[in-house]
C-alpha atoms as a PDB file:
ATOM      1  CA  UNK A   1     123.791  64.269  21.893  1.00  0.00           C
ATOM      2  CA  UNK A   2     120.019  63.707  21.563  1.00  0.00           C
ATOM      3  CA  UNK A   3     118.623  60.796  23.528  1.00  0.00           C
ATOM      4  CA  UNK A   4     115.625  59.270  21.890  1.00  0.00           C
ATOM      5  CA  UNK A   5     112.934  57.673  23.913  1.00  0.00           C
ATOM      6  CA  UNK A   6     111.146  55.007  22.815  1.00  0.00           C
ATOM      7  CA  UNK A   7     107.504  54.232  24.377  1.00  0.00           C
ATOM      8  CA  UNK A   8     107.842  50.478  25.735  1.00  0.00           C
ATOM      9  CA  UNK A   9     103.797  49.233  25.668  1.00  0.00           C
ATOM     10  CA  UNK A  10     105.050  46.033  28.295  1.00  0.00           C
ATOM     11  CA  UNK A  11     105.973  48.930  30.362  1.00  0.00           C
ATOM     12  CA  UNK A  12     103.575  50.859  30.608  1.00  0.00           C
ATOM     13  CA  UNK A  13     101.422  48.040  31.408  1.00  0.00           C
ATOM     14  CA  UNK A  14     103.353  47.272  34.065  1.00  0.00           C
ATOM     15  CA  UNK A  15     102.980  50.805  35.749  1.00  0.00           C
ATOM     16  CA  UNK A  16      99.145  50.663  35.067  1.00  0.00           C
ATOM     17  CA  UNK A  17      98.849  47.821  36.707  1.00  0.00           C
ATOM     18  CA  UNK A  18     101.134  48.151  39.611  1.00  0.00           C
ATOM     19  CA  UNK A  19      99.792  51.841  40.152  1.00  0.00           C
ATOM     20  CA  UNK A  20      95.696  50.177  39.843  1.00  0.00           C
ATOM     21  CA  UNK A  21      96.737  47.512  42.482  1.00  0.00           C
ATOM     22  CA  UNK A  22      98.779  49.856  44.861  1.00  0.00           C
ATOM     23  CA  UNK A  23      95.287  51.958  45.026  1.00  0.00           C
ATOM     24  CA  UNK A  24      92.885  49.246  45.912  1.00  0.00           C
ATOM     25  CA  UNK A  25      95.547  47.578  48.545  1.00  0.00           C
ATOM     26  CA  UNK A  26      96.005  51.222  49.727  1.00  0.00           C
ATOM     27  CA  UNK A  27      91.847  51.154  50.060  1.00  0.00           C
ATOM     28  CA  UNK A  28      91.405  47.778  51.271  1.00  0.00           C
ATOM     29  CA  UNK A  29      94.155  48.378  54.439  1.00  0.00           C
ATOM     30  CA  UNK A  30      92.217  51.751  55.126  1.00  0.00           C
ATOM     31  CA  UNK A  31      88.701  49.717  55.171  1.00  0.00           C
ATOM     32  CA  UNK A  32      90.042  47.625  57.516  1.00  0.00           C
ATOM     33  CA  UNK A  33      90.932  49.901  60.115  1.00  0.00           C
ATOM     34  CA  UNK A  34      94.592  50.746  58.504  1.00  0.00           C
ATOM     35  CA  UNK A  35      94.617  54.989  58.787  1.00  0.00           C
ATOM     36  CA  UNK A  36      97.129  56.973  57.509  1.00  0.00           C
ATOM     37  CA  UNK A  37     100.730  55.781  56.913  1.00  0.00           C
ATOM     38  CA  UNK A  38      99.702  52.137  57.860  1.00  0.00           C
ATOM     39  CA  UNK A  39      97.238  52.458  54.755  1.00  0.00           C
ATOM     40  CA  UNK A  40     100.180  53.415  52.747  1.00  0.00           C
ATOM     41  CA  UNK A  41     102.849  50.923  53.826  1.00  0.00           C
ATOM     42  CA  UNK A  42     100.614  48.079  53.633  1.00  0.00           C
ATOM     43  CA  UNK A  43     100.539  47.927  49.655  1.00  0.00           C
ATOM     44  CA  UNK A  44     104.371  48.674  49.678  1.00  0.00           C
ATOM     45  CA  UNK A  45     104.687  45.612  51.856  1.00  0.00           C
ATOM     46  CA  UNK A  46     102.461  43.107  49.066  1.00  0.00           C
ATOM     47  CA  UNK A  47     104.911  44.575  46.119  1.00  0.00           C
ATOM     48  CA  UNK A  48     107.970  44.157  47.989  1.00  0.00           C
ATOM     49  CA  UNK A  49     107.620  40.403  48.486  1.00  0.00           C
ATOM     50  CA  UNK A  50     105.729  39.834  45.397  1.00  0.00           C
ATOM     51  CA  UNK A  51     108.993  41.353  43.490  1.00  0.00           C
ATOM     52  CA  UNK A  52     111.491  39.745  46.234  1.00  0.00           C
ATOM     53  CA  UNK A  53     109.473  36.309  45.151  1.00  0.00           C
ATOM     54  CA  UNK A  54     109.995  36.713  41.451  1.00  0.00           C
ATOM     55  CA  UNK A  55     113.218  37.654  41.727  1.00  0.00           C
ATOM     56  CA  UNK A  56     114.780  34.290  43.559  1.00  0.00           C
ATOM     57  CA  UNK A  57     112.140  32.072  41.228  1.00  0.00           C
ATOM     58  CA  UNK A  58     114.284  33.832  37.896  1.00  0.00           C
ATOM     59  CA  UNK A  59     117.417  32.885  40.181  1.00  0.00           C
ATOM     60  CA  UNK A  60     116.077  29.847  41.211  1.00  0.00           C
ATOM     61  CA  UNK A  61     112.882  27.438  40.928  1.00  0.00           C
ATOM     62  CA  UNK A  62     112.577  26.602  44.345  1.00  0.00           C
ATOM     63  CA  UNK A  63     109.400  25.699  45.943  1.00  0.00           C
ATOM     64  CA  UNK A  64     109.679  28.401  48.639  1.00  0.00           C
ATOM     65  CA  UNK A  65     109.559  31.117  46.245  1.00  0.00           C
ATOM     66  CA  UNK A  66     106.417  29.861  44.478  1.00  0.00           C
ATOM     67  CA  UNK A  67     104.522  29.695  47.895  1.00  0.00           C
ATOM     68  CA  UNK A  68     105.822  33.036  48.863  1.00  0.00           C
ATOM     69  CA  UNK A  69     105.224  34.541  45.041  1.00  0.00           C
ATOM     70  CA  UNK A  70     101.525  32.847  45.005  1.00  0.00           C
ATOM     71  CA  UNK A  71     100.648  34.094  48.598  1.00  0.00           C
ATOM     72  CA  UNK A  72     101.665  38.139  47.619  1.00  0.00           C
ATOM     73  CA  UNK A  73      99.807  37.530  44.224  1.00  0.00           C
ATOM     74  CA  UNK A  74      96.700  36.517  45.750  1.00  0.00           C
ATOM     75  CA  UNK A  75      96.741  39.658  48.251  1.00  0.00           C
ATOM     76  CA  UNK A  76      97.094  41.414  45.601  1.00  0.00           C
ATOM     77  CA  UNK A  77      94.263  40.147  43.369  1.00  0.00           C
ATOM     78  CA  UNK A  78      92.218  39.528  46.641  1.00  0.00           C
ATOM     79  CA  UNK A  79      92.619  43.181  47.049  1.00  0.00           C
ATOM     80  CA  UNK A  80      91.560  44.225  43.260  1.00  0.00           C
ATOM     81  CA  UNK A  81      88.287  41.921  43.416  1.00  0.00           C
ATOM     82  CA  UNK A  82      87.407  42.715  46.930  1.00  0.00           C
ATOM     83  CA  UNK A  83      87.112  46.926  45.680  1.00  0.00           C
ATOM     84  CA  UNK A  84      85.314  46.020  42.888  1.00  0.00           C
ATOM     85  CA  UNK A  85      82.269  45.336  44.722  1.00  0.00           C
ATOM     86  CA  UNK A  86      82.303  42.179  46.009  1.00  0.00           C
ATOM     87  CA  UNK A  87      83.215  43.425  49.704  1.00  0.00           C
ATOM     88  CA  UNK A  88      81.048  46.008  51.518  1.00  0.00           C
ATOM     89  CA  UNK A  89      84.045  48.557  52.345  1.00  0.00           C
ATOM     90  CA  UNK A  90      82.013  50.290  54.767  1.00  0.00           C
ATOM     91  CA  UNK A  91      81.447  47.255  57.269  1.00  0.00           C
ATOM     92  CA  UNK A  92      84.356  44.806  56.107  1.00  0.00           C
ATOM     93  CA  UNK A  93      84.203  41.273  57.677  1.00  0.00           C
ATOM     94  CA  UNK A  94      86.492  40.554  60.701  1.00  0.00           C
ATOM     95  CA  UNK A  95      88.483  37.605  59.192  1.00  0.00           C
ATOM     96  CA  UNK A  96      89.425  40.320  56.274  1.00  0.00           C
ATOM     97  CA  UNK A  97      90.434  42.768  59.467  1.00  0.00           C
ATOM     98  CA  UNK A  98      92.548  39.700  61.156  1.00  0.00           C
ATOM     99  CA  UNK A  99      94.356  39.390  57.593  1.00  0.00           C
ATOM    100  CA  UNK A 100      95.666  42.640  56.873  1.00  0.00           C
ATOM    101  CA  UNK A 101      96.209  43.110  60.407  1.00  0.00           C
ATOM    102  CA  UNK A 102      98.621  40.126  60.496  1.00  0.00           C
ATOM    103  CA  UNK A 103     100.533  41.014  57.079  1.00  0.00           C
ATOM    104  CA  UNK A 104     103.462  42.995  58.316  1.00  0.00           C
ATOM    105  CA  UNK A 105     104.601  39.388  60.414  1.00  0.00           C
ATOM    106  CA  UNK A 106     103.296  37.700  57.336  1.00  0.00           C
ATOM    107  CA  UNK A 107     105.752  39.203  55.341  1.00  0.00           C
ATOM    108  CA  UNK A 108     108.728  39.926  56.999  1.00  0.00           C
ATOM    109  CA  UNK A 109     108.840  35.921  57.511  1.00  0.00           C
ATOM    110  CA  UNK A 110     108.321  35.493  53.973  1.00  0.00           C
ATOM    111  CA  UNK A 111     110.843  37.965  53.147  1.00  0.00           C
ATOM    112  CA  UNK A 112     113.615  36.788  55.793  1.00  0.00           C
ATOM    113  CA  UNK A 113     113.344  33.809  54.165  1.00  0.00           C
ATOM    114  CA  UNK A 114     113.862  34.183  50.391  1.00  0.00           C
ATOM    115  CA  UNK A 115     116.931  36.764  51.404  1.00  0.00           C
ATOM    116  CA  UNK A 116     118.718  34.138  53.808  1.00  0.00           C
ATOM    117  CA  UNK A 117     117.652  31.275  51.137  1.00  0.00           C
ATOM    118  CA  UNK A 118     120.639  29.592  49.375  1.00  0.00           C
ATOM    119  CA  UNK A 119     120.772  28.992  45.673  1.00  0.00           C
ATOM    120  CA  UNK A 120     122.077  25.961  44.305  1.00  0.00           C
ATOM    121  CA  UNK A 121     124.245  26.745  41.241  1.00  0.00           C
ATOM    122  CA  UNK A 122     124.901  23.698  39.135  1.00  0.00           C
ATOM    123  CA  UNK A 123     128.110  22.943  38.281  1.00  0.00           C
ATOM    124  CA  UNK A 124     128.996  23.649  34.494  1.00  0.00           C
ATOM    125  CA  UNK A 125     129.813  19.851  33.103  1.00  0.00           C
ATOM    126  CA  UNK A 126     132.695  21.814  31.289  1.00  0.00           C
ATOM    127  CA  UNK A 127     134.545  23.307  34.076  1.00  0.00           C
ATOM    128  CA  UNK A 128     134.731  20.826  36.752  1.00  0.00           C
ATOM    129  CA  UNK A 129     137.959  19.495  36.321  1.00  0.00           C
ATOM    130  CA  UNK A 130     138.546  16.498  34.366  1.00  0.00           C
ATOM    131  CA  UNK A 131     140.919  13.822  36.256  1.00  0.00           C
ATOM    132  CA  UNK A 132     144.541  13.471  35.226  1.00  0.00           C
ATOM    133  CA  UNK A 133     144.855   9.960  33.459  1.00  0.00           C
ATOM    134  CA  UNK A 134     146.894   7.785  35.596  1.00  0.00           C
ATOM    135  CA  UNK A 135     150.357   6.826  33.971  1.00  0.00           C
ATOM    136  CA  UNK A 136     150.412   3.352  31.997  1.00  0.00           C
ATOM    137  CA  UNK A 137     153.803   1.502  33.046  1.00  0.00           C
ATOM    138  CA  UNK A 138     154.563  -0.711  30.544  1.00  0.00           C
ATOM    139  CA  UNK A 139     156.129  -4.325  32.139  1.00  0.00           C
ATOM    140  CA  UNK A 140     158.516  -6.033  29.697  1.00  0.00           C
ATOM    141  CA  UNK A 141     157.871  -9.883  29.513  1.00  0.00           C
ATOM    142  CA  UNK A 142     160.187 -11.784  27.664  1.00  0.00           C
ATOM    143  CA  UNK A 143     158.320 -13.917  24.615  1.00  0.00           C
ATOM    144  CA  UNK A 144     160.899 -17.216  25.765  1.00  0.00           C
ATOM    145  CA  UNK A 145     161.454 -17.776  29.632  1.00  0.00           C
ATOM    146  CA  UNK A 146     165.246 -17.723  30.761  1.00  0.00           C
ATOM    147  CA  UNK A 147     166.767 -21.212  31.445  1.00  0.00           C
ATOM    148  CA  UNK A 148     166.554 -22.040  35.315  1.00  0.00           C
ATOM    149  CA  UNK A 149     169.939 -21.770  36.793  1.00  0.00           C
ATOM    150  CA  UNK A 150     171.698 -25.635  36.894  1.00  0.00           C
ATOM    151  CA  UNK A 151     171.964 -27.271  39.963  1.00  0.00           C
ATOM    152  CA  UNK A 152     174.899 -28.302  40.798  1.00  0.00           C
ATOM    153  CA  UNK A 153     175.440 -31.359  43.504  1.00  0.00           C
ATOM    154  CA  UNK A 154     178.623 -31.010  45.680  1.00  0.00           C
ATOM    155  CA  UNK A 155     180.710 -34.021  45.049  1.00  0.00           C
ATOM    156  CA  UNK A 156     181.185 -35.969  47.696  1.00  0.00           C
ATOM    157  CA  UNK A 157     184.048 -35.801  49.759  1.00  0.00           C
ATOM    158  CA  UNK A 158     186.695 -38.590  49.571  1.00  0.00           C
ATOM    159  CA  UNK A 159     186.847 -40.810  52.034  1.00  0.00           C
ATOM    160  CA  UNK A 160     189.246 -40.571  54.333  1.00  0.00           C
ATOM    161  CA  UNK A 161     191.640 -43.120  55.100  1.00  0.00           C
ATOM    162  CA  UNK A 162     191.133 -45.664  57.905  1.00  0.00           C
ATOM    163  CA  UNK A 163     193.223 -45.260  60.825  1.00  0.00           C
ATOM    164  CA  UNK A 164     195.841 -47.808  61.002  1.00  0.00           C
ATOM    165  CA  UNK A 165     195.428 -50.204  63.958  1.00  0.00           C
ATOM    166  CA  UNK A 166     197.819 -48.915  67.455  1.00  0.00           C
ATOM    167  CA  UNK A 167     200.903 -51.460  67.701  1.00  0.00           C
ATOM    168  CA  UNK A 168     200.871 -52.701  70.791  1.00  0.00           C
ATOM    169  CA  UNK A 169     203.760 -53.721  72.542  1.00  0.00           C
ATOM    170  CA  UNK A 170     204.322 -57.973  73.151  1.00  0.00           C
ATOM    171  CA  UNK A 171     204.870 -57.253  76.733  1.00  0.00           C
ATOM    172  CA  UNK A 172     201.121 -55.518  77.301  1.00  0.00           C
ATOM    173  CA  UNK A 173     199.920 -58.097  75.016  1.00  0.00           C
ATOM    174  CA  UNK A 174     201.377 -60.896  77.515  1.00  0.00           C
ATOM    175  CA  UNK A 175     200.031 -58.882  81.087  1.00  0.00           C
ATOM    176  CA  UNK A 176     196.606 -58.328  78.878  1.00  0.00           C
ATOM    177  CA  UNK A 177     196.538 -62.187  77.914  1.00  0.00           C
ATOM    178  CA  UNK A 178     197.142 -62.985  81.458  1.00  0.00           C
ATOM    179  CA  UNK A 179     194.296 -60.292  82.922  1.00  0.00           C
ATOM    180  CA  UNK A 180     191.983 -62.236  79.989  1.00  0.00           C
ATOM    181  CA  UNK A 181     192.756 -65.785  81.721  1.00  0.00           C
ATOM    182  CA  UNK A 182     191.938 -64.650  85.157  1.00  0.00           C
ATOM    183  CA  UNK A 183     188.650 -62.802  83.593  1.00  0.00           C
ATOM    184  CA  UNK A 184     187.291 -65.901  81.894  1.00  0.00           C
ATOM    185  CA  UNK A 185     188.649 -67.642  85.318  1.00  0.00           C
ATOM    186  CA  UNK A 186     186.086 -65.801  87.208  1.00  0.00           C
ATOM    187  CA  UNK A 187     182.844 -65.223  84.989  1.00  0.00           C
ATOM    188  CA  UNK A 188     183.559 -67.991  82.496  1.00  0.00           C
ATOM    189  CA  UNK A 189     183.035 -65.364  79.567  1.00  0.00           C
ATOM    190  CA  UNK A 190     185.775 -63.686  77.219  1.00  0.00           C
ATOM    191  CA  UNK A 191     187.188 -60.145  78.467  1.00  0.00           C
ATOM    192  CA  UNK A 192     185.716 -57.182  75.957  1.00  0.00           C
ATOM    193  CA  UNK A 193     187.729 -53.844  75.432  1.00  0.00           C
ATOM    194  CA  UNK A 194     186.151 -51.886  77.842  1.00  0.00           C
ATOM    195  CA  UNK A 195     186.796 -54.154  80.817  1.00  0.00           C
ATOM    196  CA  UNK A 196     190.455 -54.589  79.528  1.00  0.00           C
ATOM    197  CA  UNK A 197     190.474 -50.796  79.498  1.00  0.00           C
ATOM    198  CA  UNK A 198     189.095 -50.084  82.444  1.00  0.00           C
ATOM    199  CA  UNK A 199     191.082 -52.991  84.306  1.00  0.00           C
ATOM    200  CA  UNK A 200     194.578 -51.348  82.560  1.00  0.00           C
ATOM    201  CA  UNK A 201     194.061 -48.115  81.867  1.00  0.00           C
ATOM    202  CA  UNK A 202     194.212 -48.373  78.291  1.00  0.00           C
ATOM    203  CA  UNK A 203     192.934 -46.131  75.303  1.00  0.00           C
ATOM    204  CA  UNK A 204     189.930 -47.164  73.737  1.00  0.00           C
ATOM    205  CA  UNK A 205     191.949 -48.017  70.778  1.00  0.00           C
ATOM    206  CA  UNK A 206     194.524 -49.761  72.178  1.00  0.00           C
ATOM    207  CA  UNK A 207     192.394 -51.849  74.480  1.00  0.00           C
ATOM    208  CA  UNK A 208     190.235 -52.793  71.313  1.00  0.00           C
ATOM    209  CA  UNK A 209     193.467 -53.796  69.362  1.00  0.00           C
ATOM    210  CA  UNK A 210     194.726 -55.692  72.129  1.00  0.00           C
ATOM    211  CA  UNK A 211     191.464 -57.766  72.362  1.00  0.00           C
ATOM    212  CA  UNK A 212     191.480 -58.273  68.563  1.00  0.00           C
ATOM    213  CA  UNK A 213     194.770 -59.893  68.642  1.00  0.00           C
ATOM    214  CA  UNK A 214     193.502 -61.881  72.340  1.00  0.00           C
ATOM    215  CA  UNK A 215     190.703 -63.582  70.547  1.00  0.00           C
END
């Protein structure tokens, strides 16, 4: 099985120009005082985070990884202008010294921070859930209203019969006629039926029959 290779030109760019800007970083961190391995790591360092930065602004656009992604790029350019003659590399300046100097702390923040950073993934409109429709009951209302129930007044009882009057013996009717006289003898008024009870012991409807048939 042959495997054919196939020259890609955006690739080879890429190593050009990764390999150009590893050498003047490499140069720049030795100017500055940056000797052996510390020369070396310091242009490993600028490509790490500039490639940690791209990667999280594909995954997301987040404003963090554009600061981070603009601060390694312009290290990196900084580094390519400042060897092309612009900066004495014998006698660099002591803010440039300060800078590389301080880019290990630099970028382990800056790398700390797009690692530990949380992407937001967007919910796809298609699977979140759509909500169950809620069942319809259907209420059954009659087109004519029922008749109301009818009403219907007791009667009223019959009445009941009158109680017939006591009979009263003619002998208590004499005795009462006699208590009456001595009554009207002393207050000059006509006995009622609860004196004549009270003064004989009598029912209440006896004593009121016998003072019926007195008056």
């Amino acid at each position: 099985m042959k495997l054919s290779i196939r020259p890609d030109a955006v690739l080879v760019q890429a190593v050009i120009a990764g390999a150009l800007s590893f050498a003047h970083l490499h140069d720049l961190a030795q100017a500055a005082g940056q000797t052996g391995w510390k020369a070396w790591a310091y242009p490993v360092s600028v490509d790490l985070l500039l490639v940690a930065a791209w990667r999280r602004l594909r995954a997301q656009r987040s404003r963090l990884a554009w600061c981070w992604f603009v601060v390694a790029l312009v290290a990196s350019l900084g580094a390519n202008i400042a060897t092309a003659g612009f900066l004495d590399m014998n006698h660099p300046p002591a803010l440039l010294r300060l800078g590389v100097a301080g880019w290990p702390a630099l970028a382990f923040l800056g790398g700390t921070l797009l690692a530990h950073q949380h992407a937001d993934h967007t919910a796809d409109p298609a699977s979140v859930a759509e909500p169950e429709p809620r069942p319809v009951v259907a209420v059954h209302r009659p087109e004519t209203p029922e008749p109301a129930p009818e009403i219907t007044e007791p009667e009223p009882a019959a009445a009941l019969p009158k109680a017939s009057a006591p009979s009263v013996p003619p002998a208590l009717i004499d005795h009462a006629r006699k208590v009456a006289t001595d009554h009207r003898a002393r207050t000059g008024t006509e006995i009622d039926a609860a004196t004549l009870r009270a003064r004989l012991g009598l029912p209440e409807d006896l004593a009121l029959a016998i003072v019926t048939q007195l008056a």
